[in-house]
C-alpha atoms as a PDB file:
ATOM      1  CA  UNK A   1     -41.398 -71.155 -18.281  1.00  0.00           C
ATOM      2  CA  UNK A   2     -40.285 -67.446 -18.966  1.00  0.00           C
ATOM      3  CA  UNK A   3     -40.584 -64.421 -17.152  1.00  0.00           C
ATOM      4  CA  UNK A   4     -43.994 -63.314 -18.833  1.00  0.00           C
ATOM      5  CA  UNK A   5     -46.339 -66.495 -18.548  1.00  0.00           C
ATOM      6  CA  UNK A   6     -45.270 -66.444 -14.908  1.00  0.00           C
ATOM      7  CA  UNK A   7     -46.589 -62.892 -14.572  1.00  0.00           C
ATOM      8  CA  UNK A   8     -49.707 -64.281 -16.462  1.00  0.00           C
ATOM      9  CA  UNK A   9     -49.991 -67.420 -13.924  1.00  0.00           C
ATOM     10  CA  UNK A  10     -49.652 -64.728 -11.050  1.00  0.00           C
ATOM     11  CA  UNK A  11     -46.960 -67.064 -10.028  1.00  0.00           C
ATOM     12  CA  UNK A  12     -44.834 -64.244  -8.632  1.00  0.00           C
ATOM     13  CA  UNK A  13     -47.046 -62.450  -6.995  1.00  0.00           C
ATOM     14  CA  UNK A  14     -45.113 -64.179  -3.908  1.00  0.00           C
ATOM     15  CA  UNK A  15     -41.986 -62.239  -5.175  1.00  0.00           C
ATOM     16  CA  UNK A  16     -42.757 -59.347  -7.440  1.00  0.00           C
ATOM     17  CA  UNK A  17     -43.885 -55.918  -5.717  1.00  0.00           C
ATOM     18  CA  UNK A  18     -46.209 -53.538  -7.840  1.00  0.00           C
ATOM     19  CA  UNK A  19     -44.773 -50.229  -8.643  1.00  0.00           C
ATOM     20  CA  UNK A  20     -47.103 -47.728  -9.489  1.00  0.00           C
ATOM     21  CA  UNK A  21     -46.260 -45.852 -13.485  1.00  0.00           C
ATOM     22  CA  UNK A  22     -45.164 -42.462 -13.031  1.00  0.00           C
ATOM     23  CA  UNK A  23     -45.236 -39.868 -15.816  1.00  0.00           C
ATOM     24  CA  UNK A  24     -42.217 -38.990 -18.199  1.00  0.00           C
ATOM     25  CA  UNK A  25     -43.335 -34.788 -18.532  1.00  0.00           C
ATOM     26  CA  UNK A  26     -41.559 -32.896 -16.004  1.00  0.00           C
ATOM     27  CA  UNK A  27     -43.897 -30.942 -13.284  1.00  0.00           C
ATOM     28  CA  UNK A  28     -46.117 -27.502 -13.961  1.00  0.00           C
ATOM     29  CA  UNK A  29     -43.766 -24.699 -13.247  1.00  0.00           C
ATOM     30  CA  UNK A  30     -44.173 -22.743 -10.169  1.00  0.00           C
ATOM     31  CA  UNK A  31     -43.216 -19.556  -9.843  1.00  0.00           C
ATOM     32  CA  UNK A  32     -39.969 -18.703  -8.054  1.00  0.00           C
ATOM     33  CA  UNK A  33     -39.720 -16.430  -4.577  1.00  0.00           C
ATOM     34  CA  UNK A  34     -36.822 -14.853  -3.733  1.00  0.00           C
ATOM     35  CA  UNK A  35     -35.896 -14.473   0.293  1.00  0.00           C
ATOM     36  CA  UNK A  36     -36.095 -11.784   2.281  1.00  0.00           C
ATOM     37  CA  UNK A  37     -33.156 -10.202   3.233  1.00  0.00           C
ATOM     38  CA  UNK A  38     -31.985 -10.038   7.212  1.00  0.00           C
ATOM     39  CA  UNK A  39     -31.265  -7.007   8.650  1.00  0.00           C
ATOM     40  CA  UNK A  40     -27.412  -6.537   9.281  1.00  0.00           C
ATOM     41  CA  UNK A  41     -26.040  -5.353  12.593  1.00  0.00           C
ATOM     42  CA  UNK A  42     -23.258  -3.110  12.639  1.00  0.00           C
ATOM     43  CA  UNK A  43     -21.069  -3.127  15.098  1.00  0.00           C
ATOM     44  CA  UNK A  44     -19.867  -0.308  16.893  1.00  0.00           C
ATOM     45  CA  UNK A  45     -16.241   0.445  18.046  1.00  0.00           C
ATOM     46  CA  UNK A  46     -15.459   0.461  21.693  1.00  0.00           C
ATOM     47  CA  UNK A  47     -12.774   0.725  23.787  1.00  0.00           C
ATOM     48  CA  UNK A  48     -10.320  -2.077  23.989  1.00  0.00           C
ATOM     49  CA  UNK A  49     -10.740  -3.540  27.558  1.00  0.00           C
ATOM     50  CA  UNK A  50      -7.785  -2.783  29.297  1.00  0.00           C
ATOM     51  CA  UNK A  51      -6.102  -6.887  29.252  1.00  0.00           C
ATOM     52  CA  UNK A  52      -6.220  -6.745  25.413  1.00  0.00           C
ATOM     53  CA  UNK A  53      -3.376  -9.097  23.825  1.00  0.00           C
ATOM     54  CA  UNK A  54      -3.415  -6.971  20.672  1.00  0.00           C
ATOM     55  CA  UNK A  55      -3.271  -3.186  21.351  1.00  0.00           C
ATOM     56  CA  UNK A  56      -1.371  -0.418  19.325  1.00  0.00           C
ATOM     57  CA  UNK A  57       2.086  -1.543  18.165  1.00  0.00           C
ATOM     58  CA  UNK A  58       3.265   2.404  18.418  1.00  0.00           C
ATOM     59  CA  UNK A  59       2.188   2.748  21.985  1.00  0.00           C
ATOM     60  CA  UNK A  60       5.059   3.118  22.914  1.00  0.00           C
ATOM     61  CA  UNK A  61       6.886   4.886  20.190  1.00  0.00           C
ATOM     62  CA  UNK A  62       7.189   8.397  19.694  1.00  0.00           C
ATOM     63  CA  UNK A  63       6.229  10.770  21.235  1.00  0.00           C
ATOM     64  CA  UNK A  64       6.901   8.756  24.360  1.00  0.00           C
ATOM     65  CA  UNK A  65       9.805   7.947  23.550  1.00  0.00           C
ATOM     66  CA  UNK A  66      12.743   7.808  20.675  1.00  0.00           C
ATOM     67  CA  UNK A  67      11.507   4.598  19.085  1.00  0.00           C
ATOM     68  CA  UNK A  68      10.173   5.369  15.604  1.00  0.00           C
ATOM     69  CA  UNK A  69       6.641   4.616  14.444  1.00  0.00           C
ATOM     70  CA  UNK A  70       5.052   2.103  11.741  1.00  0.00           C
ATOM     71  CA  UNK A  71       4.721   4.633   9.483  1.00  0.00           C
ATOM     72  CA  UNK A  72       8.368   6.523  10.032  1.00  0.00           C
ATOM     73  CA  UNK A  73       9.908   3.332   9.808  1.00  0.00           C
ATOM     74  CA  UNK A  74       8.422   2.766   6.277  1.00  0.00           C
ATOM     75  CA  UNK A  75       9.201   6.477   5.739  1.00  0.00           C
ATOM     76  CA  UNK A  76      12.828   6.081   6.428  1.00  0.00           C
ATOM     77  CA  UNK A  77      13.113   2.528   4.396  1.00  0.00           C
ATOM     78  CA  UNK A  78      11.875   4.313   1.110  1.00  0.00           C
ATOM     79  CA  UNK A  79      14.229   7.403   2.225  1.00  0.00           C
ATOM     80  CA  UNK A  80      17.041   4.731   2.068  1.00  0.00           C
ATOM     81  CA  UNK A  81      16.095   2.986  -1.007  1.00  0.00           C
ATOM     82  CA  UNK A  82      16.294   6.434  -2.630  1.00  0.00           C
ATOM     83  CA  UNK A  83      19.608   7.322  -1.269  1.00  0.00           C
ATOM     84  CA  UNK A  84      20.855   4.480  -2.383  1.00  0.00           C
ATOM     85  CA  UNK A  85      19.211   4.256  -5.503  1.00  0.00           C
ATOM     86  CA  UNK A  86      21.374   7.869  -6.312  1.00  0.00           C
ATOM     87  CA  UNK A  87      24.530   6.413  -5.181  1.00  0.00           C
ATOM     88  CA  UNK A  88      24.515   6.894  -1.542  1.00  0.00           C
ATOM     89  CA  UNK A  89      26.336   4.041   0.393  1.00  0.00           C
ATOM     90  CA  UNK A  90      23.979   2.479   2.924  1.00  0.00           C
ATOM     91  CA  UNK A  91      26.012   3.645   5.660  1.00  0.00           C
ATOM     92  CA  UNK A  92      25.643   7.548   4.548  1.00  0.00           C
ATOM     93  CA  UNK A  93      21.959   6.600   3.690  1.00  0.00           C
ATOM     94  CA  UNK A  94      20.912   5.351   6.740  1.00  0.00           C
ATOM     95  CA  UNK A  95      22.378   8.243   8.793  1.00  0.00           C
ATOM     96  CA  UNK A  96      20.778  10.461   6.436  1.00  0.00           C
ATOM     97  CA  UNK A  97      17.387   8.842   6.519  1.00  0.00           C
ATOM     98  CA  UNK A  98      17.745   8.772  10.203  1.00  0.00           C
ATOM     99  CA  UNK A  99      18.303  12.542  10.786  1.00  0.00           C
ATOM    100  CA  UNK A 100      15.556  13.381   8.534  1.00  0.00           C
ATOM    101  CA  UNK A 101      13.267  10.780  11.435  1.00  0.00           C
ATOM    102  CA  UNK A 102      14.195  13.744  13.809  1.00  0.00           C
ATOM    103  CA  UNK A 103      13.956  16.510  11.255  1.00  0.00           C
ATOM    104  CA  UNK A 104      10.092  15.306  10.499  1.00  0.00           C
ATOM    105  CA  UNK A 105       9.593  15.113  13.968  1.00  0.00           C
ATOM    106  CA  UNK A 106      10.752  18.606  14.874  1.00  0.00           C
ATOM    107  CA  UNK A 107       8.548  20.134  12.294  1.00  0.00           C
ATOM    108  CA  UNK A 108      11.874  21.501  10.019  1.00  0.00           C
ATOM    109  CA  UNK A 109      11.123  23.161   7.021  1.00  0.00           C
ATOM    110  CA  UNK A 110      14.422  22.431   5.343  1.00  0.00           C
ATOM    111  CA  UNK A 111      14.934  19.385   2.928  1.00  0.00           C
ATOM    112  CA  UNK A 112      17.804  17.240   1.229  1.00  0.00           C
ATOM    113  CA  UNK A 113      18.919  17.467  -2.335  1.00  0.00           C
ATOM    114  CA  UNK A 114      18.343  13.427  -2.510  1.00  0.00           C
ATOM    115  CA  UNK A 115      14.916  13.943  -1.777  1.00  0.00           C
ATOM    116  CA  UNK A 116      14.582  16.497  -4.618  1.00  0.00           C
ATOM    117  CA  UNK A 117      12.867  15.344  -8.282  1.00  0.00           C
ATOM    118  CA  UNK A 118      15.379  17.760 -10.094  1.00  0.00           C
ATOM    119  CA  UNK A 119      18.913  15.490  -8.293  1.00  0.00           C
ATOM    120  CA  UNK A 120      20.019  14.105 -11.570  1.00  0.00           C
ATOM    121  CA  UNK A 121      23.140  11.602 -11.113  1.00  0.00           C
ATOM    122  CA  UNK A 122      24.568   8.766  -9.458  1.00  0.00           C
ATOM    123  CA  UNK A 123      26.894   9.184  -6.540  1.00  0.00           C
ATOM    124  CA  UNK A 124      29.087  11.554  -5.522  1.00  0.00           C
ATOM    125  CA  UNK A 125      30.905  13.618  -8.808  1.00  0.00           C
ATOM    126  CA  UNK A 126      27.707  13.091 -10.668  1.00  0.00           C
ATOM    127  CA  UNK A 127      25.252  14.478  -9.159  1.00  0.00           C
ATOM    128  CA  UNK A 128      23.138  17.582 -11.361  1.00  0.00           C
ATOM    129  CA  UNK A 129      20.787  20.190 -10.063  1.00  0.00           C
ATOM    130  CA  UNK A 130      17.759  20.164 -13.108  1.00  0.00           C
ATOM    131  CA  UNK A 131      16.357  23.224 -11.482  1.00  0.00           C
ATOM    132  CA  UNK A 132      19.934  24.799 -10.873  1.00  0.00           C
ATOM    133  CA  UNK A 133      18.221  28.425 -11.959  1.00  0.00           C
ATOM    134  CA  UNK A 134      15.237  28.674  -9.510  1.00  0.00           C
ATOM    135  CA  UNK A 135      17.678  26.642  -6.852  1.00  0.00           C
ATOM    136  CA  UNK A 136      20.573  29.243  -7.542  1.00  0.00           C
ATOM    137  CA  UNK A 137      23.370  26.583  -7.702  1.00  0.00           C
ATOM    138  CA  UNK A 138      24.907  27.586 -10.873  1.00  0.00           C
ATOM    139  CA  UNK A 139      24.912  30.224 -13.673  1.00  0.00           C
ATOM    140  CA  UNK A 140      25.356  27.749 -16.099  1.00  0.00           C
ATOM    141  CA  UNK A 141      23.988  24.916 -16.880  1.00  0.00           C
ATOM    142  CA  UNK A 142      27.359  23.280 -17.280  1.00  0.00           C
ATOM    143  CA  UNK A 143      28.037  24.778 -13.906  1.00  0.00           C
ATOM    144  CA  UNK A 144      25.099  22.634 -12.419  1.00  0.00           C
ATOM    145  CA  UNK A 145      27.057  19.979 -10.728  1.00  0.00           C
ATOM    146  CA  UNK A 146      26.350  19.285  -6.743  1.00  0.00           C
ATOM    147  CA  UNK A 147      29.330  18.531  -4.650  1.00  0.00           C
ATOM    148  CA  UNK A 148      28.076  15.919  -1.893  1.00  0.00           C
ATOM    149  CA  UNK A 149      28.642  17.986   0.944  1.00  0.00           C
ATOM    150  CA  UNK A 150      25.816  20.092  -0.528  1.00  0.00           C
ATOM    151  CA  UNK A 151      23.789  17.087  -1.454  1.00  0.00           C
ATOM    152  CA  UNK A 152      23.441  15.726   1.576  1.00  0.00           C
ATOM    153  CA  UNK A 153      22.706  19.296   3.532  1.00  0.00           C
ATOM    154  CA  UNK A 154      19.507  20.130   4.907  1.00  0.00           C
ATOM    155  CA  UNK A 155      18.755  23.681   3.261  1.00  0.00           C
ATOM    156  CA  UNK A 156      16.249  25.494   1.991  1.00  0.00           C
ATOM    157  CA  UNK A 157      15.686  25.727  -1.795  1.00  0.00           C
ATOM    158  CA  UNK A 158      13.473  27.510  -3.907  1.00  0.00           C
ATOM    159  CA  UNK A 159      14.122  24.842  -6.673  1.00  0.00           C
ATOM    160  CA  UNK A 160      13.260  22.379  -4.842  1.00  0.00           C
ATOM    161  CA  UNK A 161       9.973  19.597  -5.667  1.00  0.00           C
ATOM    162  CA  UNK A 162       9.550  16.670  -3.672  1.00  0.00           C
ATOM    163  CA  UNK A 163      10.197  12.983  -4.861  1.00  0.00           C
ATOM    164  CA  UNK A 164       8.832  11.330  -2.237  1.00  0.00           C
ATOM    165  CA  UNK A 165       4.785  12.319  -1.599  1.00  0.00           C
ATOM    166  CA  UNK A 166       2.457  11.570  -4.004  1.00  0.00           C
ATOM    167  CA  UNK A 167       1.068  14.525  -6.965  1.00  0.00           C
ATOM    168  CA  UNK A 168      -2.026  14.508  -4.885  1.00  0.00           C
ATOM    169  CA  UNK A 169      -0.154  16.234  -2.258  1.00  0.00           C
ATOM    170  CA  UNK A 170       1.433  18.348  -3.967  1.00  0.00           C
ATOM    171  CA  UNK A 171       1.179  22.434  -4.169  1.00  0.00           C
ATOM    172  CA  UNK A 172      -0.285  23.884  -7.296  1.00  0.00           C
ATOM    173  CA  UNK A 173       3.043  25.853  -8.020  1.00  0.00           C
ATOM    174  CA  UNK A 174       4.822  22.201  -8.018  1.00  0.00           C
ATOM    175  CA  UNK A 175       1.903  20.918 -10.823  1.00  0.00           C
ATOM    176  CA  UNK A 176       3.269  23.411 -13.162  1.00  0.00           C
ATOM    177  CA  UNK A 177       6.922  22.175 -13.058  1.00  0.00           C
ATOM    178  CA  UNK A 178       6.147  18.951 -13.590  1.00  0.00           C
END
């Protein structure tokens, strides 16, 4: 006997469970919502209790006492990779960047010729003064070669333009040299 005259007989009604049609269309369409949005608090900044494991890693850096800063350290490693990248050995470099530390930190006014965007060269015997006019190195322009005594001088120059800060930061009078 097959499957269907069984189903006639009702002779697995015993066996078979009735499941109800359901419809092939998909459902009506309701209409979406979106959800509200929760108010966001913001937190306010206090004072770090006084047993906090993470307080300021310059606390106790200059001014209190002769260790240098976060930001002077990173000051003096680009000073170095500029000395360097003119020719300065790393020894020279690192004294220079290091007396330039004190130099920022006693407010000086004077400057180096490696931190200068007119130094032209690379090491000692090659090194050029672009702005050797205004700077009042030379007479010439052949004459425009620095000795590295002079290079590595703090001094005062009116030729002189920053390498280091950004244009942002710079005067007006060093936009128009530029």
């Amino acid at each position: 006997m097959n499957l269907l005259a069984m189903l006639k007989k009702g002779g697995l009604r015993q066996t078979a469970t009735a499941i109800p049609a359901t419809f092939a269309t998909a459902a009506p369409v309701t209409p979406t919502q979106i959800a509200r949005v929760a108010t966001v608090a913001v937190a306010s900044q206090q004072k770090p209790p006084a047993n906090d494991l993470t307080p300021d890693p310059d606390r106790w850096c200059w001014p209190h006492s002769t260790a240098m800063t976060g930001r002077e350290i990173d000051t003096f490693t680009a000073r170095l990779a500029r000395f360097t990248d003119k020719g300065t050995s790393t020894d020279v470099g690192e004294a220079l960047a290091d007396k330039l530390v004190i130099r920022d930190r006693e407010s000086d006014d004077r400057r180096l010729c490696l931190e200068c965007l007119h130094l032209a060269g690379y090491g000692p015997g090659s090194w050029r003064c672009g702005n050797w006019q205004a700077a009042g190195t030379a007479i010439k322009a052949r004459d425009a070669g620095l000795p590295a005594d002079l290079v590595w001088q703090l001094q005062r120059c009116d030729g002189f333009i920053t390498r280091l800060t950004s244009i942002s930061e710079r005067t007006d009078h060093e936009h128009d040299h530029n």
